[in-house]
Protein backbone atom coordinates (compact mmCIF):
# COMPACT_ATOMS: atom_id res chain seq x y z
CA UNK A 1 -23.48 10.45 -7.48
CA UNK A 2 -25.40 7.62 -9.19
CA UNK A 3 -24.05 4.16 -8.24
CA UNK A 4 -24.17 0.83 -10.59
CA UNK A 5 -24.53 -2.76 -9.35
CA UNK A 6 -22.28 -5.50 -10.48
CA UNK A 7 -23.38 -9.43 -11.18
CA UNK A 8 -22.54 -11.92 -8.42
CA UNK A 9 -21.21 -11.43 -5.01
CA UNK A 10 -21.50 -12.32 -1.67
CA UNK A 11 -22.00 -11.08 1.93
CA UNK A 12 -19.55 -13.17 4.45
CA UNK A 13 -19.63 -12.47 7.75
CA UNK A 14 -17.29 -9.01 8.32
CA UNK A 15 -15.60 -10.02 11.33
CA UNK A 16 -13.94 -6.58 11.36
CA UNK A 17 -14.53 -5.80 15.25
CA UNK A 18 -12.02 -7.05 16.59
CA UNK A 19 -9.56 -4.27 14.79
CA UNK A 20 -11.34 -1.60 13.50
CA UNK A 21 -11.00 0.29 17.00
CA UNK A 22 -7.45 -0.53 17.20
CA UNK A 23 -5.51 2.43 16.14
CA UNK A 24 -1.82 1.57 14.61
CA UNK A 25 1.34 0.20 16.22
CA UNK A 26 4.62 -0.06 15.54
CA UNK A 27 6.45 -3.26 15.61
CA UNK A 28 9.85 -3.21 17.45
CA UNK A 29 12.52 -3.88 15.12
CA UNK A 30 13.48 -7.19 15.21
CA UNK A 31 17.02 -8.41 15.19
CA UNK A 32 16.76 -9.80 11.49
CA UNK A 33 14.89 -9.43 8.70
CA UNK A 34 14.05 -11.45 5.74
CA UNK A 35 13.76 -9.73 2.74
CA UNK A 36 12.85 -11.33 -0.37
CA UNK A 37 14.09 -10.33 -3.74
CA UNK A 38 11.04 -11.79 -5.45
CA UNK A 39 7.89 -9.29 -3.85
CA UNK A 40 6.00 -8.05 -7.10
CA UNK A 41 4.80 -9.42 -10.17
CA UNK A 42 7.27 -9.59 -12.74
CA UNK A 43 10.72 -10.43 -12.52
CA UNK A 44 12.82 -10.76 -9.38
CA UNK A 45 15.07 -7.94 -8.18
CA UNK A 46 18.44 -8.09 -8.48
CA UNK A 47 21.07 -8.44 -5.26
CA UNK A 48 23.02 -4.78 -4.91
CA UNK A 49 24.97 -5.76 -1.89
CA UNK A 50 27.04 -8.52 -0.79
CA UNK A 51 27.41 -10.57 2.64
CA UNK A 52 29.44 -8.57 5.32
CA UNK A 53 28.67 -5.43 3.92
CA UNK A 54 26.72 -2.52 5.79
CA UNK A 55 23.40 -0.89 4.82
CA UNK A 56 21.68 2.48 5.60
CA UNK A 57 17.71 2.56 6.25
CA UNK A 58 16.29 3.01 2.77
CA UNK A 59 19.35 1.76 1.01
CA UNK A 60 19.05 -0.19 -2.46
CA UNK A 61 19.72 -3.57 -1.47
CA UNK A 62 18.21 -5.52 -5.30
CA UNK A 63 17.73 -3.29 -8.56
CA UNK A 64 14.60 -3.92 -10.87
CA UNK A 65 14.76 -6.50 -14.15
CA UNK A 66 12.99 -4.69 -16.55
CA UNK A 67 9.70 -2.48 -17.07
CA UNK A 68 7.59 -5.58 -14.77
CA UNK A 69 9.63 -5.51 -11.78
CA UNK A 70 10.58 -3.52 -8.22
CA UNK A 71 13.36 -2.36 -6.69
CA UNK A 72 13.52 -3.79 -2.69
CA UNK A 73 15.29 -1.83 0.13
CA UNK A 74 16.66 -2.17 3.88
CA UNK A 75 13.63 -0.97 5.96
CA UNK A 76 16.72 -0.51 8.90
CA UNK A 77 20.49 -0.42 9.24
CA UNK A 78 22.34 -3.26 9.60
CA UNK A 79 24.80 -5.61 8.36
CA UNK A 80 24.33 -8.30 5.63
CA UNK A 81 24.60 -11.75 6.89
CA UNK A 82 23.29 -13.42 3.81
CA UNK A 83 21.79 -14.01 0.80
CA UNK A 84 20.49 -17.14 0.92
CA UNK A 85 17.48 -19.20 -0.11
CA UNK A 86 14.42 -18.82 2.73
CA UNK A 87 10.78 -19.83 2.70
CA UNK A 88 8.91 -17.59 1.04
CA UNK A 89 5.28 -16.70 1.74
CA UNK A 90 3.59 -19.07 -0.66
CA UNK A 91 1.48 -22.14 0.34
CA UNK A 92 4.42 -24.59 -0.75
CA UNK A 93 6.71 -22.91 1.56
CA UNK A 94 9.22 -23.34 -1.19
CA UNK A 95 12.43 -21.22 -0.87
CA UNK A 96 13.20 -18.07 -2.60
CA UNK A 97 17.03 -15.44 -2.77
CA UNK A 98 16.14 -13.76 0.22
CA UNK A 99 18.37 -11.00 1.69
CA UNK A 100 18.97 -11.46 5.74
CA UNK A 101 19.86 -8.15 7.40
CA UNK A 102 21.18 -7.76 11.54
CA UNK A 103 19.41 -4.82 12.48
CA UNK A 104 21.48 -1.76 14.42
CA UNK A 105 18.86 -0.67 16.91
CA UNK A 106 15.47 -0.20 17.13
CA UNK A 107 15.07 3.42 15.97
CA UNK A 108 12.39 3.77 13.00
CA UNK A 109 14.30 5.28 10.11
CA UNK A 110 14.67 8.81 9.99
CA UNK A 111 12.54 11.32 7.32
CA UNK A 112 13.85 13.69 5.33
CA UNK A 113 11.29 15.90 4.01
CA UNK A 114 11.69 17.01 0.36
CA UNK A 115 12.52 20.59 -0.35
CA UNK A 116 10.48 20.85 -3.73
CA UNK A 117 6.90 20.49 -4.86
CA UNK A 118 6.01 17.26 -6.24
CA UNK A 119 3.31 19.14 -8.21
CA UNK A 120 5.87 20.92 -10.06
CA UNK A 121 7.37 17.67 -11.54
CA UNK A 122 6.73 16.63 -14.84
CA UNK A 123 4.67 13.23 -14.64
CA UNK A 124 7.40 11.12 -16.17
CA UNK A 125 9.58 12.14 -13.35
CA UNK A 126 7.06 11.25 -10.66
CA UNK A 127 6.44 7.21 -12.53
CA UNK A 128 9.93 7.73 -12.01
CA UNK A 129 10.75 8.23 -8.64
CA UNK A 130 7.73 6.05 -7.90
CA UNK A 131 9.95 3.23 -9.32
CA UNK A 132 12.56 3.57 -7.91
CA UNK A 133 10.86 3.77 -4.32
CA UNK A 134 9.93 0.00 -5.26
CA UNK A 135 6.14 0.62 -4.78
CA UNK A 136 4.08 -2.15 -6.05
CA UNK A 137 0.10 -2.47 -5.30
CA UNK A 138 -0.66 -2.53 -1.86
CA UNK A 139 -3.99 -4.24 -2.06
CA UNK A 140 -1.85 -7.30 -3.13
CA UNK A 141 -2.03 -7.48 -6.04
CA UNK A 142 1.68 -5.96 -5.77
CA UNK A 143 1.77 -5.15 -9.75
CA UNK A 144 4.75 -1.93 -10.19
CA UNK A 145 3.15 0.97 -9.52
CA UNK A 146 5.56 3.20 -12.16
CA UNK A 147 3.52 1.17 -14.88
CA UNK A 148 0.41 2.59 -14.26
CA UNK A 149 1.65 5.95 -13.61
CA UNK A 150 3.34 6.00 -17.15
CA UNK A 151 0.85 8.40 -19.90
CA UNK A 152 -0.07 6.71 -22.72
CA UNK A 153 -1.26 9.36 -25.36
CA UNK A 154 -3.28 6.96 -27.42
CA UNK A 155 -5.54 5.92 -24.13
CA UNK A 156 -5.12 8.99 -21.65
CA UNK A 157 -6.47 8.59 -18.25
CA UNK A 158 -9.76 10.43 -17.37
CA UNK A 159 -10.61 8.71 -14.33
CA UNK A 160 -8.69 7.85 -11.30
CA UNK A 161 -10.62 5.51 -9.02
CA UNK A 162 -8.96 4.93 -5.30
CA UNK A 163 -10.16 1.90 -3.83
CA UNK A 164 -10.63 1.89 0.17
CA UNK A 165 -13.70 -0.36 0.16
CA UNK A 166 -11.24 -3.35 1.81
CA UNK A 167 -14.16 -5.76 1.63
CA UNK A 168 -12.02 -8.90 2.60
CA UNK A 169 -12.90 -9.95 6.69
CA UNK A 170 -11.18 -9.22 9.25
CA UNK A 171 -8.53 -6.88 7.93
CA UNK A 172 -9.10 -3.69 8.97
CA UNK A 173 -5.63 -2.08 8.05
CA UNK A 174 -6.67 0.74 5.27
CA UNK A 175 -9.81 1.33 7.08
CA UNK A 176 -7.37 2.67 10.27
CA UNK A 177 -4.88 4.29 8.00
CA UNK A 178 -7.72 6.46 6.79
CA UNK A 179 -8.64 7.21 10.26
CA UNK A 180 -5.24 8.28 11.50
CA UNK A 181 -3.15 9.42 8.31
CA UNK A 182 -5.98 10.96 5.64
CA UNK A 183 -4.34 14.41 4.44
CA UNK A 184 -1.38 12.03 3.47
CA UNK A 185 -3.76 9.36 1.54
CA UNK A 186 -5.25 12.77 -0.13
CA UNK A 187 -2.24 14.27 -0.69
CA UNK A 188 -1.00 11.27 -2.61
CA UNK A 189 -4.06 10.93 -4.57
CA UNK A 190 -3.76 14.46 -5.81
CA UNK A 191 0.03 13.55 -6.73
CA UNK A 192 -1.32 10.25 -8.68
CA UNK A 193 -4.26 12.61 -10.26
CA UNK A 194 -1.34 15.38 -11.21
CA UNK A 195 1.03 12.51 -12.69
CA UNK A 196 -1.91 10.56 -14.90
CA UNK A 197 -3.57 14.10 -15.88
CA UNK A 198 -6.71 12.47 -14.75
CA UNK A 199 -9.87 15.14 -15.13
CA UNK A 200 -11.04 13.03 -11.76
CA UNK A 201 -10.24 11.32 -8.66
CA UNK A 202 -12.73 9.32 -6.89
CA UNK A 203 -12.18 7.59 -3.64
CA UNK A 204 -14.67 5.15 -3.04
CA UNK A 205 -15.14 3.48 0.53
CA UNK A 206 -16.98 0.70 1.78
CA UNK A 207 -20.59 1.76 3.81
CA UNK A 208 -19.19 -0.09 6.95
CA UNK A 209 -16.29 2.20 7.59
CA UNK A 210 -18.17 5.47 8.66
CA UNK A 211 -15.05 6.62 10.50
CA UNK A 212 -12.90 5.91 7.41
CA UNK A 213 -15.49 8.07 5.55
CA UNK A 214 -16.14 10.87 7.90
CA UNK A 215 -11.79 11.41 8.01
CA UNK A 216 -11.33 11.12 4.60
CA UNK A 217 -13.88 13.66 3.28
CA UNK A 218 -13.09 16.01 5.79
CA UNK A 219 -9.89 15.80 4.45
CA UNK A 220 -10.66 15.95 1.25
CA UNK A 221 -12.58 19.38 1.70
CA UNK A 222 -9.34 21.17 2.31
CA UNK A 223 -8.28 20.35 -1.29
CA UNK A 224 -11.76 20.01 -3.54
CA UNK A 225 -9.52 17.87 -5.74
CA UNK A 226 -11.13 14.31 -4.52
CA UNK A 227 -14.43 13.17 -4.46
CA UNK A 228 -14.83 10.91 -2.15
CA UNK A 229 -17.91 8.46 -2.44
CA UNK A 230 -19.62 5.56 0.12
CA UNK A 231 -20.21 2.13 -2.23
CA UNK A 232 -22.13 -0.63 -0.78
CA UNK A 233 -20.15 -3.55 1.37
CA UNK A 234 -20.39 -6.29 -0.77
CA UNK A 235 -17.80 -8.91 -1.70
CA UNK A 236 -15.43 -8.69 -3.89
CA UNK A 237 -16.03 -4.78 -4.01
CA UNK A 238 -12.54 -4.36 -4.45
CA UNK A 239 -11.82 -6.06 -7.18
CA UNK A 240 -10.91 -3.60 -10.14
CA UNK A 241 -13.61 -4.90 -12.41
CA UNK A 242 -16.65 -4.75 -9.95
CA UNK A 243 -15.27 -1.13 -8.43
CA UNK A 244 -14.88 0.03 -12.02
CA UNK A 245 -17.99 -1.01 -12.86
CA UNK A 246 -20.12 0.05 -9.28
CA UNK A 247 -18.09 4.21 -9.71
CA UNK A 248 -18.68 4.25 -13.42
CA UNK A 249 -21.51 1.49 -14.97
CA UNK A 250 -18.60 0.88 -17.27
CA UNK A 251 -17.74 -3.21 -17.97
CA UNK A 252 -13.82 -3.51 -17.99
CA UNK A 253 -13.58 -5.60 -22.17
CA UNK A 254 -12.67 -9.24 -21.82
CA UNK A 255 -8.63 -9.13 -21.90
CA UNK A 256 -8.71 -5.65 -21.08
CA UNK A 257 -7.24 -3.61 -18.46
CA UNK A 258 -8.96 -0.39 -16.76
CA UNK A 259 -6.73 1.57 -18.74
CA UNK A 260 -8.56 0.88 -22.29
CA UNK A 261 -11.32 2.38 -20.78
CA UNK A 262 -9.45 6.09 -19.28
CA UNK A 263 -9.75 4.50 -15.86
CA UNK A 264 -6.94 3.95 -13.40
CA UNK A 265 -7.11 1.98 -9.85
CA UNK A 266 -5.04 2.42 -6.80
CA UNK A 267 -5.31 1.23 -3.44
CA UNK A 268 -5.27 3.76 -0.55
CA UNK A 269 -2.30 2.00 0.56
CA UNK A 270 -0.64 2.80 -2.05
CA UNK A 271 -1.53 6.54 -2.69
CA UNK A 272 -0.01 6.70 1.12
CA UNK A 273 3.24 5.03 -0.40
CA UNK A 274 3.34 7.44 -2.79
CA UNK A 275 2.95 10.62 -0.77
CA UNK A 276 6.12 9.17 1.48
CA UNK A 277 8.22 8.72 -1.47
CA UNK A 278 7.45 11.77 -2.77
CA UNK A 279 7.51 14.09 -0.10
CA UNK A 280 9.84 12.60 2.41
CA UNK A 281 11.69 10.21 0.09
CA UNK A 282 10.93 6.82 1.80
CA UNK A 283 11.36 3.79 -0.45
CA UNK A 284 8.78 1.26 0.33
CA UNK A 285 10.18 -0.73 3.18
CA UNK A 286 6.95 -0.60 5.41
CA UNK A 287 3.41 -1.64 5.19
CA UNK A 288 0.41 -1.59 7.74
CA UNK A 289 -0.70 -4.95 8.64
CA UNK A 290 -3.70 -6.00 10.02
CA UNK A 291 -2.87 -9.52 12.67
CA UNK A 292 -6.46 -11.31 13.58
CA UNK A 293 -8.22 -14.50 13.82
CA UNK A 294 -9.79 -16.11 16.37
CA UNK A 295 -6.39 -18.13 17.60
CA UNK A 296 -5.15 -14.39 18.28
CA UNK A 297 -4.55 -13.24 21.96
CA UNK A 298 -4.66 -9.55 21.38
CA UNK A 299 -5.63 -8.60 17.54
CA UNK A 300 -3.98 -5.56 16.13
CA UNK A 301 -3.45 -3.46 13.29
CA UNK A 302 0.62 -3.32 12.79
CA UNK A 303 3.19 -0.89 10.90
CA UNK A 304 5.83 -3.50 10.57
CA UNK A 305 9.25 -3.36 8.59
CA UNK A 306 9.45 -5.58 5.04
CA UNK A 307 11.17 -8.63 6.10
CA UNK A 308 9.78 -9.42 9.85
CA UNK A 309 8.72 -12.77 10.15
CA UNK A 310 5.06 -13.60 10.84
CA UNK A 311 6.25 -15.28 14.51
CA UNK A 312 7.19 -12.03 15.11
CA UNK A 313 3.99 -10.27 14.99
CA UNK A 314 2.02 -12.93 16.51
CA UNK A 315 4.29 -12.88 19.70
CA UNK A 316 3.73 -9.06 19.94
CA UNK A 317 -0.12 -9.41 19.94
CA UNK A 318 -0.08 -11.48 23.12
CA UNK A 319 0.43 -14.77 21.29
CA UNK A 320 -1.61 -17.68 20.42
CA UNK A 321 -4.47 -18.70 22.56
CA UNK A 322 -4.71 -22.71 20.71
CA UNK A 323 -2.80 -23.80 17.71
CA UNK A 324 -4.40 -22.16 14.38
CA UNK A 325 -7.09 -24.31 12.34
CA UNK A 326 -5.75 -22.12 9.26
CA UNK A 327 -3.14 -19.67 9.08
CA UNK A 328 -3.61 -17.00 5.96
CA UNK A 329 -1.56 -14.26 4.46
CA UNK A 330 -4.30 -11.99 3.56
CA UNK A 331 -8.11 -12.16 4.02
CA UNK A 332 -9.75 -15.08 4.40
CA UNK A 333 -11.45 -15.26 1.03
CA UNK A 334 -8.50 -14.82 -1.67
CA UNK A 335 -5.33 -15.16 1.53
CA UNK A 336 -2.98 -17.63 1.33
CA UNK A 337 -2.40 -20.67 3.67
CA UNK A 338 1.11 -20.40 5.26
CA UNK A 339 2.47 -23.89 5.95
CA UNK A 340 4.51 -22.46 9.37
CA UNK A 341 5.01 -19.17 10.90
CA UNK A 342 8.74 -18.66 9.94
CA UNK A 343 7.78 -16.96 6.82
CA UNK A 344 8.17 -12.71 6.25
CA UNK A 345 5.98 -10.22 5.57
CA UNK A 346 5.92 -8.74 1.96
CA UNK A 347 4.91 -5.59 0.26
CA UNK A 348 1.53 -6.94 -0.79
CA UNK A 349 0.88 -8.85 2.86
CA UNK A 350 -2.41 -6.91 3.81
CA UNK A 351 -3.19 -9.43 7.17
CA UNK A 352 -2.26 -12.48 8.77
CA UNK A 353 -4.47 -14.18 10.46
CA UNK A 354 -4.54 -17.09 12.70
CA UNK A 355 -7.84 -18.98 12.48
CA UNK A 356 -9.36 -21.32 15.26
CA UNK A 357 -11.12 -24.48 14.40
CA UNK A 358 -14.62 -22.76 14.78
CA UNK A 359 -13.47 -20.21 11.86
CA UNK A 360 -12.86 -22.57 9.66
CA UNK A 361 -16.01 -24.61 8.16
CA UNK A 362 -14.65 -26.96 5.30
CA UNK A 363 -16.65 -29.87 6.23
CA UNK A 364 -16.01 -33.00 3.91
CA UNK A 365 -16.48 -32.30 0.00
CA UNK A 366 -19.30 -34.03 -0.94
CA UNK A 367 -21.20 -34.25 -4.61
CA UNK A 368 -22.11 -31.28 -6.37
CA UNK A 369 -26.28 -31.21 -6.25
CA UNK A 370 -26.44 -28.84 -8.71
CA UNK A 371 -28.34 -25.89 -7.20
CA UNK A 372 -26.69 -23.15 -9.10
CA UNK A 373 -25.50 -20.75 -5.84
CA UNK A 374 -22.24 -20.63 -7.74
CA UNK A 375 -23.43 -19.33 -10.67
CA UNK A 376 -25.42 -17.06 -9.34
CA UNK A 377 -22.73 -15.99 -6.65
CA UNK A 378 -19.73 -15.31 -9.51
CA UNK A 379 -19.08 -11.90 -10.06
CA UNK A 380 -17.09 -13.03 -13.43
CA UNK A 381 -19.93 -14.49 -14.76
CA UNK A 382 -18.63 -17.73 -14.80
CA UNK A 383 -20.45 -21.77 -14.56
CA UNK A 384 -18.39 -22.52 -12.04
CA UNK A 385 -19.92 -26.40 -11.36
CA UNK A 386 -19.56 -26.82 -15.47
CA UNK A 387 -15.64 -25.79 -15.02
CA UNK A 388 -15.90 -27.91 -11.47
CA UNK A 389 -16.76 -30.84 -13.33
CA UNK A 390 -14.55 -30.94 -15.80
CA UNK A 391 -11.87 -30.56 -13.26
CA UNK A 392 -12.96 -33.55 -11.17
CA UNK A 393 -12.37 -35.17 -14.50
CA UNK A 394 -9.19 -34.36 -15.49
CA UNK A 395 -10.59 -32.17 -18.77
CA UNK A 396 -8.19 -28.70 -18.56
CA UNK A 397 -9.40 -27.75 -22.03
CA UNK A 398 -13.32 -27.64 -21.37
CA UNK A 399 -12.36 -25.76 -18.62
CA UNK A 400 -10.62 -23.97 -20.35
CA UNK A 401 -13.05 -23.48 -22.72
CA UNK A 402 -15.48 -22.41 -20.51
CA UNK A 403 -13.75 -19.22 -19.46
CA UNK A 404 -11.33 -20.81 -16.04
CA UNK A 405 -9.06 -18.36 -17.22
CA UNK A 406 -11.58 -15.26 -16.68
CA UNK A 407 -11.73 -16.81 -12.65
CA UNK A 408 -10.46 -13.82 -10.52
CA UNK A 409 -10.00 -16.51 -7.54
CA UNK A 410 -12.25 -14.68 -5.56
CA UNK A 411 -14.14 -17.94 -4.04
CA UNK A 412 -17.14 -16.98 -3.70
CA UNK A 413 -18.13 -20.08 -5.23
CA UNK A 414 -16.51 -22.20 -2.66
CA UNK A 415 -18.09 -20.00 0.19
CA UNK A 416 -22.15 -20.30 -0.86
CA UNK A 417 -21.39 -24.25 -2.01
CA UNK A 418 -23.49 -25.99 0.02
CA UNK A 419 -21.39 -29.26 -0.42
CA UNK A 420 -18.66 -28.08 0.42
CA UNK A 421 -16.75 -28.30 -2.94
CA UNK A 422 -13.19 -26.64 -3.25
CA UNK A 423 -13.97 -25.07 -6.58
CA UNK A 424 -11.94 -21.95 -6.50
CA UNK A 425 -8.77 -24.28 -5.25
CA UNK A 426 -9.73 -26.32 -8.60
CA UNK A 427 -9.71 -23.48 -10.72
CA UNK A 428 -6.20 -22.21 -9.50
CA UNK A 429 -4.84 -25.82 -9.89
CA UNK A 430 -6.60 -25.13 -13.59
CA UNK A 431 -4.80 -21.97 -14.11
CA UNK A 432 -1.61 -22.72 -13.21
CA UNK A 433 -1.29 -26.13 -14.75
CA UNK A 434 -2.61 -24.15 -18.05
CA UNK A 435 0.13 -21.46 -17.79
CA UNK A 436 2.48 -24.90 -17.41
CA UNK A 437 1.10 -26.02 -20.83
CA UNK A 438 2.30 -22.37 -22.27
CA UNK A 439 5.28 -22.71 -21.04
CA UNK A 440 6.41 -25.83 -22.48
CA UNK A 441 4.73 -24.83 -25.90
CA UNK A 442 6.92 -21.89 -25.42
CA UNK A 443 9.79 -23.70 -24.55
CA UNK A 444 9.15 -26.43 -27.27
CA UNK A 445 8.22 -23.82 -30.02
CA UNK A 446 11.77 -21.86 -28.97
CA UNK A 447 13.63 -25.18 -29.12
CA UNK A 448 12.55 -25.76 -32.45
CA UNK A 449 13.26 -22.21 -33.37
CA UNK A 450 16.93 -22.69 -31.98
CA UNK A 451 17.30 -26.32 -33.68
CA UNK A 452 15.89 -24.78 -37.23
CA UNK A 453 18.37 -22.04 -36.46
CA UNK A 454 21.14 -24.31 -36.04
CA UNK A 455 20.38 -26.15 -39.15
CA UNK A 456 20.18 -23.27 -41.51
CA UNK A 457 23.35 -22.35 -39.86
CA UNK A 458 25.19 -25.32 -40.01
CA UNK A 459 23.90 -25.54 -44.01
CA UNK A 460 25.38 -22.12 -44.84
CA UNK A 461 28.17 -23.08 -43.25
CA UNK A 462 28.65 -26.18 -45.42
CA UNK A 463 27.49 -24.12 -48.26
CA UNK A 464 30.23 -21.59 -47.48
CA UNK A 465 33.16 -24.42 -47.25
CA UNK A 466 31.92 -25.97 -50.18
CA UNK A 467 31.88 -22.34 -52.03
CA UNK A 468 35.55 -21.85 -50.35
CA UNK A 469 36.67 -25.81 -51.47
CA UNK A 470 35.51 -25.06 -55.24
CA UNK A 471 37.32 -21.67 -55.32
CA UNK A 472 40.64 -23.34 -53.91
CA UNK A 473 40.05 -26.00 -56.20
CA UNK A 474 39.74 -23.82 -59.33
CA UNK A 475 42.97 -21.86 -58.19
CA UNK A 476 45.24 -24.87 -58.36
CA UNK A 477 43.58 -25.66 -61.78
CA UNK A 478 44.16 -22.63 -63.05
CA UNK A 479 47.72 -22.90 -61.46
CA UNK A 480 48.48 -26.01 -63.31
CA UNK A 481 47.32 -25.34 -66.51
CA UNK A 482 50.12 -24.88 -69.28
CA UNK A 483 50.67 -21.02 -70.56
CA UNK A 484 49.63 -20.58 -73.75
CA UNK A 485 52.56 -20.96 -76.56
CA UNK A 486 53.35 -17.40 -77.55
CA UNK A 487 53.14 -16.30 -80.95
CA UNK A 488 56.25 -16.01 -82.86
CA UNK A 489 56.50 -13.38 -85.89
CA UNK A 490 56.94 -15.11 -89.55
């Protein structure tokens, strides 16, 4: 199968030794969990239960808010204590509804395989069930599954690409759940294929994860429905755009998704979500975690529950050997900084890792000498040290101008910057202070909507007492005019 190269990139060091050997363990259930209503793009879930009350594993515990949004569940029995705000894993640390469940015991949840064939289900009932299982991406981008699973005759899906390239360092967690579980990853990549009506499914894998590769297509032979394919390891391979572009030399249009092309992408994560909740009916409630860095005692790979806290897994892995440099929720490239380890794991948490002060090169930022490596390294196509500038200046609109908004945070910009610069932390700042601007035009432009509202309403109002005054008023006049004299014969 011909192979197309993509602009930009880089090669960072893989780091991936330290857990690619380490086959998957499961994390005793800890006595709470913290479950956050708010683990997807889109709107937050919706609390089902209330304090006090009891919960079965795989019980609803917050209902979706329209087509953008994800059901969550209890990943184990227990009791509510609360619902109460906790910090949530974002930089800030700021708090977020979070659902606090006392566990029962430590038994994993039981499975209850389904008596029908998924195959035979129409694909509207599979987007279906896939909703309500509360799967999201699990490469984190964590975007509703359902959506993508829902047919759209005008642009039907010819291509379904699987993406198990996991170029980010260190984490190693889809490359070991292709080792150990790959007729489930190809049996829910023939259930994605059946529900899109794709003419092809292509999982493409990274060259550095031989094992991966050899389990997967010998898996794969049993059912001649998935080719599966080796890319090259370069970063950010997994990226939708550049894998899109590297399986089928096609560019993804500017404002585009892969879908206005016939191409769909899923993360091998997720096609093994999908095979649980369709053939065993298991909500999403667990994920496989990869826990590394070089502040880690014993690195593993981890199946932990939704809602164990990130203290929690580091204790199980032996500990920390110094206190972490960094500590990221994700890979080190597009992760994000934790302020403290009291924070849970998500559906779209993919690592955590506890750097040591060696990991970590920032170095002090120092001025830009204008050598181009960033240009040259975006994969977006991007000038990043044109946006850079206008960001050490204050100027959102020429960097907005010059595309910030196409930056897919990647940093690969930061990482080949020989001075050091933070330029993909600028261009975040950037694109969140612009989607601040939208809001209050939003907000201002619905204000005025509501005030010209309530003028034109108070007007008719006016208009309709004034309308009701004159008819009143031409009642009594008619009232007290005189009768006419009546007309007496001659």
């Amino acid at each position: 199968m011909r192979l197309f190269g993509f602009r930009g990139g880089v090669h960072p060091e893989a780091a991936k030794h330290h857990t690619e050997r380490r086959p998957i363990r499961r994390l005793p259930l800890p006595r709470r969990l913290y479950i956050p209503l708010q683990q997807h793009i889109g709107a937050p879930a919706k609390a089902e239960v209330a304090p006090g009350q009891h919960v079965e594993s795989g019980q609803l515990l917050a209902r979706s808010q329209g087509l953008i949004s994800a059901p969550v569940h209890a990943p184990a029995a227990g009791r509510i204590v609360a619902i109460e705000e906790h910090p949530a894993p974002h930089p800030t640390g700021l708090p977020v509804s979070t659902v606090v469940i006392e566990t029962d015991s430590e038994q994993p949840p039981a499975t209850v395989p389904s008596t029908e064939d998924p195959f035979t289900l129409p694909p509207a009932t599979i987007a279906e069930r896939v909703g309500a299982a509360g799967i999201v991406g699990m490469g984190g981008a964590t975007f509703p599954s359902a959506v993508k699973l829902m047919p759209n005759p005008k642009q039907p899906i010819h291509t379904l690409i699987i993406n198990g390239s996991e170029c980010e360092p260190y984490l190693t967690c889809d490359d070991r759940l292709m080792q150990e579980r790959p007729e489930a990853i190809i049996d829910g990549i023939r259930l994605i294929r059946h529900a899109l009506q794709a003419r092809r499914a292509v999982l493409a894998i990274e060259d550095n994860k031989p094992a991966a590769f050899a389990a997967m297509a010998a898996a794969a032979r049993q059912s001649e429905a998935v080719e599966v394919i080796r890319i090259p390891s370069r970063y950010p391979m997994g990226w939708e755009k550049q894998l899109v572009k590297t399986v089928t030399g096609h560019e993804i249009p500017h404002g585009q998704l892969p879908g206005g092309i016939g191409v769909c992408v899923h993360n091998v994560g997720t096609a093994y979500a999908i095979h649980r909740c369709l053939r065993t009916r298991q909500p999403l409630s667990s994920r496989i975690v990869t826990v590394a860095g070089g502040a880690v005692r014993h690195p593993q790979n981890l199946e932990v529950p939704i809602g164990a806290r990130l203290e929690e897994l580091i204790d199980f892995c032996g500990g920390l050997t110094e206190p972490p440099a960094r500590l990221v929720m994700g890979g080190p490239m597009m992760g994000q900084v934790m302020p403290h380890l009291r924070v849970p794991i998500v559906k779209g948490s993919s690592g955590v890792l506890a750097l040591s002060a060696h990991e970590v090169d920032d170095g002090p930022e120092r001025p830009c000498i204008r050598c181009g490596r960033c240009v040259m390294a975006c994969p977006a196509g991007l000038l990043p040290l044109e946006m850079g500038a206008r960001m050490r200046h204050d100027d959102l609109d020429g960097a907005e101008a010059l595309g910030v908004q196409d930056c897919i945070g990647c940093g690969c910009c930061s990482y080949v910057c020989p001075s050091k610069i933070p330029l993909v932390h600028y261009f975040n700042y950037a694109k969140g202070e612009l989607q601040n601007r939208r809001q209050e035009k939003a907000k201002s432009e619905q204000t005025r909507q509501w005030a010209q509202a309530r003028s034109e309403r108070l007007a008719r109002e006016a208009a309709e007492k004034a309308a009701l005054r004159a008819e009143r008023a031409a009642s009594k006049a008619q009232q007290k005019r005189p009768p006419h004299p009546s007309k007496e014969p001659l």
